[in-house]
Protein backbone atom coordinates (compact mmCIF):
# COMPACT_ATOMS: atom_id res chain seq x y z
CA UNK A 1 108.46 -55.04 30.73
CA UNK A 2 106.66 -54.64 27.38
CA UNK A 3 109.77 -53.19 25.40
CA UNK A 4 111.61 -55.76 27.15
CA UNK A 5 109.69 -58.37 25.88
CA UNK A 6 109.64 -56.83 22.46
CA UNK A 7 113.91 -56.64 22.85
CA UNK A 8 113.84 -59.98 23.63
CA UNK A 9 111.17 -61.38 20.60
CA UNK A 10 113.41 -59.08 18.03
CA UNK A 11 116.92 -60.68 19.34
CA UNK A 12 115.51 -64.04 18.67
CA UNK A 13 114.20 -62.89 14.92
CA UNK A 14 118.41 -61.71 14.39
CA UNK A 15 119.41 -64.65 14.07
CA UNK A 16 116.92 -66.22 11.45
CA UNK A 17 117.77 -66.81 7.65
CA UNK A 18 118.73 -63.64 6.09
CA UNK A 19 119.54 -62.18 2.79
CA UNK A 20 120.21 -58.48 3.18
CA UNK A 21 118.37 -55.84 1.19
CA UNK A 22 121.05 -53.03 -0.80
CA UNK A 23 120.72 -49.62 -0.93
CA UNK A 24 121.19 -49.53 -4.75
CA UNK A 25 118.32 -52.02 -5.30
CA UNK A 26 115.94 -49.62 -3.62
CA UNK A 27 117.34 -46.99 -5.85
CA UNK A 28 116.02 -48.97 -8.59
CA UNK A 29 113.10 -49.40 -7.13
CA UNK A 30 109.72 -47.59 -8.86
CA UNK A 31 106.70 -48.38 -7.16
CA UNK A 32 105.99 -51.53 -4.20
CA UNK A 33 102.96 -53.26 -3.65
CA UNK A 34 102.72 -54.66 -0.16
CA UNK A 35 101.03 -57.84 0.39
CA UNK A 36 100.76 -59.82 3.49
CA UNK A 37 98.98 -62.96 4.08
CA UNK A 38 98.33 -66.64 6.07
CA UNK A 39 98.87 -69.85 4.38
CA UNK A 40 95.81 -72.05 4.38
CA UNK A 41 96.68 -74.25 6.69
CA UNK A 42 99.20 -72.19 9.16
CA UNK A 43 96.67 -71.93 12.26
CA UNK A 44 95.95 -70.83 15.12
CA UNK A 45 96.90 -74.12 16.34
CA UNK A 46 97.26 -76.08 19.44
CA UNK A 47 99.45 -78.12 20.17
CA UNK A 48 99.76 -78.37 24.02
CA UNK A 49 98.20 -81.03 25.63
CA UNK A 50 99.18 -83.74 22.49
CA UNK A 51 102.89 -82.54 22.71
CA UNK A 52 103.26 -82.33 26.61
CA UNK A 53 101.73 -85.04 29.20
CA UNK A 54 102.05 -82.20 31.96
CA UNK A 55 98.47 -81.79 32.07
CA UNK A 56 97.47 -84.80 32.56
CA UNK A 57 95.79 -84.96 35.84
CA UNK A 58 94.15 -81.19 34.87
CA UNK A 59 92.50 -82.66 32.12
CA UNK A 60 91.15 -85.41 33.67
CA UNK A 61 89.25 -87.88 31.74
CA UNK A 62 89.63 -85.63 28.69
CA UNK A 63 91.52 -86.37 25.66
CA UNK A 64 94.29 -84.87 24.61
CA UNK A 65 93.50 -84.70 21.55
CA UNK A 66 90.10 -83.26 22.53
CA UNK A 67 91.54 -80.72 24.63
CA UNK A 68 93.66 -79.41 21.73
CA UNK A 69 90.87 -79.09 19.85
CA UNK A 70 88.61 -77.31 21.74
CA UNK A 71 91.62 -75.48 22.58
CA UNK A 72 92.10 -74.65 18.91
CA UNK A 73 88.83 -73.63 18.31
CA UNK A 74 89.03 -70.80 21.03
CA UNK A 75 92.00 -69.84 19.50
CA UNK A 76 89.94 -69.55 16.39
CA UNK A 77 86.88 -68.05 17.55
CA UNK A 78 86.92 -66.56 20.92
CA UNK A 79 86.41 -67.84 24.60
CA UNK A 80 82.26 -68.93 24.33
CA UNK A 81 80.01 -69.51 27.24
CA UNK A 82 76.34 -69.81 27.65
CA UNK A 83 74.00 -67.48 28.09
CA UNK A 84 70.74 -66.79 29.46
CA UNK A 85 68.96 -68.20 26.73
CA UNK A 86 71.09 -71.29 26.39
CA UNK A 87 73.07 -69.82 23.51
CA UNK A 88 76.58 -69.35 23.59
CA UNK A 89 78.29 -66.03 23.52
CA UNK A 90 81.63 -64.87 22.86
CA UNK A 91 82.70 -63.59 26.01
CA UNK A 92 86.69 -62.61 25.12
CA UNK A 93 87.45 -62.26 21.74
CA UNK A 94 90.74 -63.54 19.59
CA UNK A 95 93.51 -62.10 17.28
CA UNK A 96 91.80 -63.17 13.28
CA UNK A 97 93.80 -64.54 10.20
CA UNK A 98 92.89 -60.73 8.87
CA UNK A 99 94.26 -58.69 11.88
CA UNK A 100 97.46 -60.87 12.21
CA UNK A 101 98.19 -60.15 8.35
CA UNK A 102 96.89 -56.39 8.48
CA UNK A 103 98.95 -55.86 11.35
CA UNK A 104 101.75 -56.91 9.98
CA UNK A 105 101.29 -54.78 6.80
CA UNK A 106 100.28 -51.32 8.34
CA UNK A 107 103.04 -51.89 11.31
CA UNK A 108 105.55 -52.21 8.75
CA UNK A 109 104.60 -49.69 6.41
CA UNK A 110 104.29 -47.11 9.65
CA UNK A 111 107.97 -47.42 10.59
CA UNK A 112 109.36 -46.64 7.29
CA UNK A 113 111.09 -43.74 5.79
CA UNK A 114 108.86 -40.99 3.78
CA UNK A 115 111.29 -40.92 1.01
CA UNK A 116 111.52 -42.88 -2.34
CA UNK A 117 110.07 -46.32 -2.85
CA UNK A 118 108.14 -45.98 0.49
CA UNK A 119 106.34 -43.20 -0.51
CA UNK A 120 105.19 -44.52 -3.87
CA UNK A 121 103.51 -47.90 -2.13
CA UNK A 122 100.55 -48.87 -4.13
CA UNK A 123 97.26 -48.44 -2.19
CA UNK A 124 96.09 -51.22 0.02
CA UNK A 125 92.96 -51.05 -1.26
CA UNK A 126 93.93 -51.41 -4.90
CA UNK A 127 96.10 -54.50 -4.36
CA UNK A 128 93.23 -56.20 -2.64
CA UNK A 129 90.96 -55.24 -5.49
CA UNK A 130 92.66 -56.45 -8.42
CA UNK A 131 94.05 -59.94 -6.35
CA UNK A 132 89.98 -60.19 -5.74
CA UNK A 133 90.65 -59.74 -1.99
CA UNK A 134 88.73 -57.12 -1.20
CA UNK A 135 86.01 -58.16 1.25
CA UNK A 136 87.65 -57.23 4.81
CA UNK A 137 87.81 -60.60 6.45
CA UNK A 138 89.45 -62.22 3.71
CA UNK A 139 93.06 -62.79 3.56
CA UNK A 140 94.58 -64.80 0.30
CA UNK A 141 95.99 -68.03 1.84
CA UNK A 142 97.61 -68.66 -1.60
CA UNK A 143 100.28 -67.39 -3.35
CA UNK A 144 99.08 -64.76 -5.35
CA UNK A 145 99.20 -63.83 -9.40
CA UNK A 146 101.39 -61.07 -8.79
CA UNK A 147 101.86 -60.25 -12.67
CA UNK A 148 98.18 -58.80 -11.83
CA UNK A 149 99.99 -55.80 -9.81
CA UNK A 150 102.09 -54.94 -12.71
CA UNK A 151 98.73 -53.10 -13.76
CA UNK A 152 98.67 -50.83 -10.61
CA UNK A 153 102.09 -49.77 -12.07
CA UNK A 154 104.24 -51.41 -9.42
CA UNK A 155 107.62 -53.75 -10.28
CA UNK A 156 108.50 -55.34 -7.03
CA UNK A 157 106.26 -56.65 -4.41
CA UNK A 158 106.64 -56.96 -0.67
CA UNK A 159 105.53 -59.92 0.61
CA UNK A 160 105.01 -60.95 4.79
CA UNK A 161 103.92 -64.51 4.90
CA UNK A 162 102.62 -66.36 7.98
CA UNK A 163 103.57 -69.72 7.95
CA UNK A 164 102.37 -71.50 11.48
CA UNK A 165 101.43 -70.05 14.39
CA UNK A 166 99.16 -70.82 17.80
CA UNK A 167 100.40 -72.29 20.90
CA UNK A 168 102.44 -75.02 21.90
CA UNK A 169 103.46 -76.30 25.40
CA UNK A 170 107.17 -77.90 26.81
CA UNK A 171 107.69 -79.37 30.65
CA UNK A 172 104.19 -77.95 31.70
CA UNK A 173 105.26 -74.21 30.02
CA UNK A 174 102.88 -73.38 27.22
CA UNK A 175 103.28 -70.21 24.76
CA UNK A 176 102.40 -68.23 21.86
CA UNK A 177 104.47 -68.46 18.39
CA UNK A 178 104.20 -67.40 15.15
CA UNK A 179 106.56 -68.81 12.02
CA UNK A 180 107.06 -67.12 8.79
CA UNK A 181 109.02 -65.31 6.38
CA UNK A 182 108.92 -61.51 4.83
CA UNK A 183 110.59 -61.18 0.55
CA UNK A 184 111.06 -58.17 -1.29
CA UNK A 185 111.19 -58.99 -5.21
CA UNK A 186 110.99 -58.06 -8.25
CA UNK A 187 107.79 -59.27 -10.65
CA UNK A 188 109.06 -62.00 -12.73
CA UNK A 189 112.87 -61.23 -11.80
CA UNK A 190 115.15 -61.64 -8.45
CA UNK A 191 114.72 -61.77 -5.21
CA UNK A 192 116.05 -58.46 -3.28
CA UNK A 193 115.60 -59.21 0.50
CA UNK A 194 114.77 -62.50 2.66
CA UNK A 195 113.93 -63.04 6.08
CA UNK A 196 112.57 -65.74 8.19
CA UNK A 197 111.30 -65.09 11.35
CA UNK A 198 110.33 -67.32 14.60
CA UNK A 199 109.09 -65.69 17.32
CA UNK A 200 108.26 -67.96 20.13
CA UNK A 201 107.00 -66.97 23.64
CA UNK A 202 109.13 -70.12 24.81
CA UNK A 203 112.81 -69.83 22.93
CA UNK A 204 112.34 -66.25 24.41
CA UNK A 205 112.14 -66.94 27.75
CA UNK A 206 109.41 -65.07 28.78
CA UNK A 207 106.51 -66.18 31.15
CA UNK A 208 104.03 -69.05 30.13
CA UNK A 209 100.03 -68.76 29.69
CA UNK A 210 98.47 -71.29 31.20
CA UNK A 211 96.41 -72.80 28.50
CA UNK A 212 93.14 -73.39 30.53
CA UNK A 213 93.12 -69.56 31.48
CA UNK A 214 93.71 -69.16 27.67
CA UNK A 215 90.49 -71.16 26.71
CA UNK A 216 88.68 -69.19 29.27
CA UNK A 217 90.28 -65.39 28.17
CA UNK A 218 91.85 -65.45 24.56
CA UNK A 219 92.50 -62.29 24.85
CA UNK A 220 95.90 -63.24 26.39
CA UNK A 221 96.55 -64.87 23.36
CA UNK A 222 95.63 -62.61 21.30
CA UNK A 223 97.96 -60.14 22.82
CA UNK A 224 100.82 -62.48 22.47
CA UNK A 225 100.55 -62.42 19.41
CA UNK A 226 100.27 -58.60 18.45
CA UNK A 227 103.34 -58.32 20.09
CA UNK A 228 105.02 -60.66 18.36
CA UNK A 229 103.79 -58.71 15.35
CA UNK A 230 105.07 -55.37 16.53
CA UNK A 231 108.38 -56.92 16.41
CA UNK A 232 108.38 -58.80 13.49
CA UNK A 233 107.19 -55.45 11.68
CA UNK A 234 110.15 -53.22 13.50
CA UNK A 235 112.58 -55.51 12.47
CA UNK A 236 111.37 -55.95 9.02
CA UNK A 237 111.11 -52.21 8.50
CA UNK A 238 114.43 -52.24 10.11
CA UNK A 239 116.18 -54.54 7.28
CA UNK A 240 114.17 -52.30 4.53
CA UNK A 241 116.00 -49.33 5.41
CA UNK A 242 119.60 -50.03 4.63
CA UNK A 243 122.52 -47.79 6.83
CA UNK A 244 123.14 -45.87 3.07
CA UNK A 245 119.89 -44.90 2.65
CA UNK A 246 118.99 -43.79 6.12
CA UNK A 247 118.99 -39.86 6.74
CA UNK A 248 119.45 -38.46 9.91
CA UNK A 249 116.80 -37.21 11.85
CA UNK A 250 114.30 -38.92 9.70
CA UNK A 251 111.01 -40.00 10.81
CA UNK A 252 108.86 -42.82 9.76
CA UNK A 253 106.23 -42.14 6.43
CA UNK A 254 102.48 -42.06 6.99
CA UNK A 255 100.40 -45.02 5.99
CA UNK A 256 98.72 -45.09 2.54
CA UNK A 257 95.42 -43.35 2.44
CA UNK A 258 92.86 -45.26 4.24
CA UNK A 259 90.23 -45.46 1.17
CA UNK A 260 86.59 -46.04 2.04
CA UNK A 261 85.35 -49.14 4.01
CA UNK A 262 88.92 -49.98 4.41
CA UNK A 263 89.89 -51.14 7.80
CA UNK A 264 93.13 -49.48 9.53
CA UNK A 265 94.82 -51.26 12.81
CA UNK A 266 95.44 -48.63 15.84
CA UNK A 267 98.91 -46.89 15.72
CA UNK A 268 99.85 -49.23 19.41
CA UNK A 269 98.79 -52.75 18.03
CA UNK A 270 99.04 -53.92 21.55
């Protein structure tokens, strides 16, 4: 069922906006910094009970409005509930604006070839140093300066931006999605590679979370949404490894070093 689903989530991303990478501009290719990151204002979001007048009756004298919020903010924080003391608790935690962009970063990097650029990536660790990113929890919502990498020796940057995502409802069906787009260019010259990607629980087919269980456990939306990124990130890492440059028999390159107090996502994001 799970690869399945992931089949299904990465035949939806085929048919986005695309501008195929060449072989020869990876030959030209010195060193990559990789750089992933959430616009300001791209989520989690909720927009179920505004958007669909299915729930009505469950939400009884609540707003819609109201429920989308506190909706949202579970989304956001983690399913609370009181406890003993009177204090609430997070009792099921979420997916953060950090582990949706690392994800999507260190999934990526893990399914590509060992061989030249790949294998000259500048550290992680570096990149979020010098674009004053370091602290863990803190993902640039911004563009970046990305004249500052030219420093760490790199010439092209790889960029995986999250543009919108949370959960949205249609005819009483509600469901995970996540908007964006991944660019491979060069600093201060063209761009190499384009994608967009929308990956929606809903356009997919596959089966709907009920959005009061949601509030209750976000860990089913959380895991929505990691596989969503395990498929953005395979088909990504697909369209960065042209046919001409692929080599038989070869098997994906090892992540950069993890340097101290760095945090690394599990091999199986899901």
């Amino acid at each position: 069922m799970r690869s399945l689903s992931l089949f299904v989530l990465a035949l939806g991303l085929a048919g986005c906006a695309h501008q195929p990478l060449s072989a020869a501009a990876l030959d030209e290719t010195k060193s990559i910094a990789f750089i992933a990151r959430i616009e300001d204002e791209a989520g989690p979001k909720s927009n179920v009970f505004r958007a669909d007048g299915s729930y009505k009756d469950r939400l009884k004298r609540l707003d819609d409005k109201e429920g989308d919020r506190r909706l949202g903010n579970a989304l956001t924080v983690g399913s609370l509930e009181k406890n003993k003391a009177g204090e609430f608790e997070v009792t099921h935690h979420t997916i953060s604006r950090f582990e949706i962009a690392d994800s999507l970063r260190s999934n990526t990097l893990a399914q590509l070839p060992r061989h030249s650029p790949w294998s000259e990536v500048v550290q992680p660790v570096d990149v979020a140093r010098v674009l004053e990113s370091f602290l863990v929890h803190e993902v640039p919502a911004n563009a970046p300066d990305y004249e500052r990498l030219a420093a760490l020796g790199a010439d092209t940057i790889m960029e995986i931006v999250v543009e919108d995502y949370g959960l949205r409802s249609e005819k009483g069906k509600a469901g995970a999605y996540l908007v964006g787009f991944a660019r491979l260019f060069r600093i201060n010259g063209p761009e190499l590679y384009h994608r967009r990607f929308y990956s929606d629980d809903l356009n997919a087919g596959l089966e709907g979370l009920d959005p009061f269980a949601v509030r209750k456990n976000t860990e089913l939306f959380a895991a929505r949404i990691k596989q969503m990124v395990l498929a953005i990130s395979t088909q990504v890492a697909k369209d960065l490894t042209p046919a001409e440059r692929r080599e038989p028999g070869a098997t994906p390159g090892p992540r950069p070093r993890k340097a101290p107090g760095e945090v690394q996502q599990a091999d199986d994001p899901l």
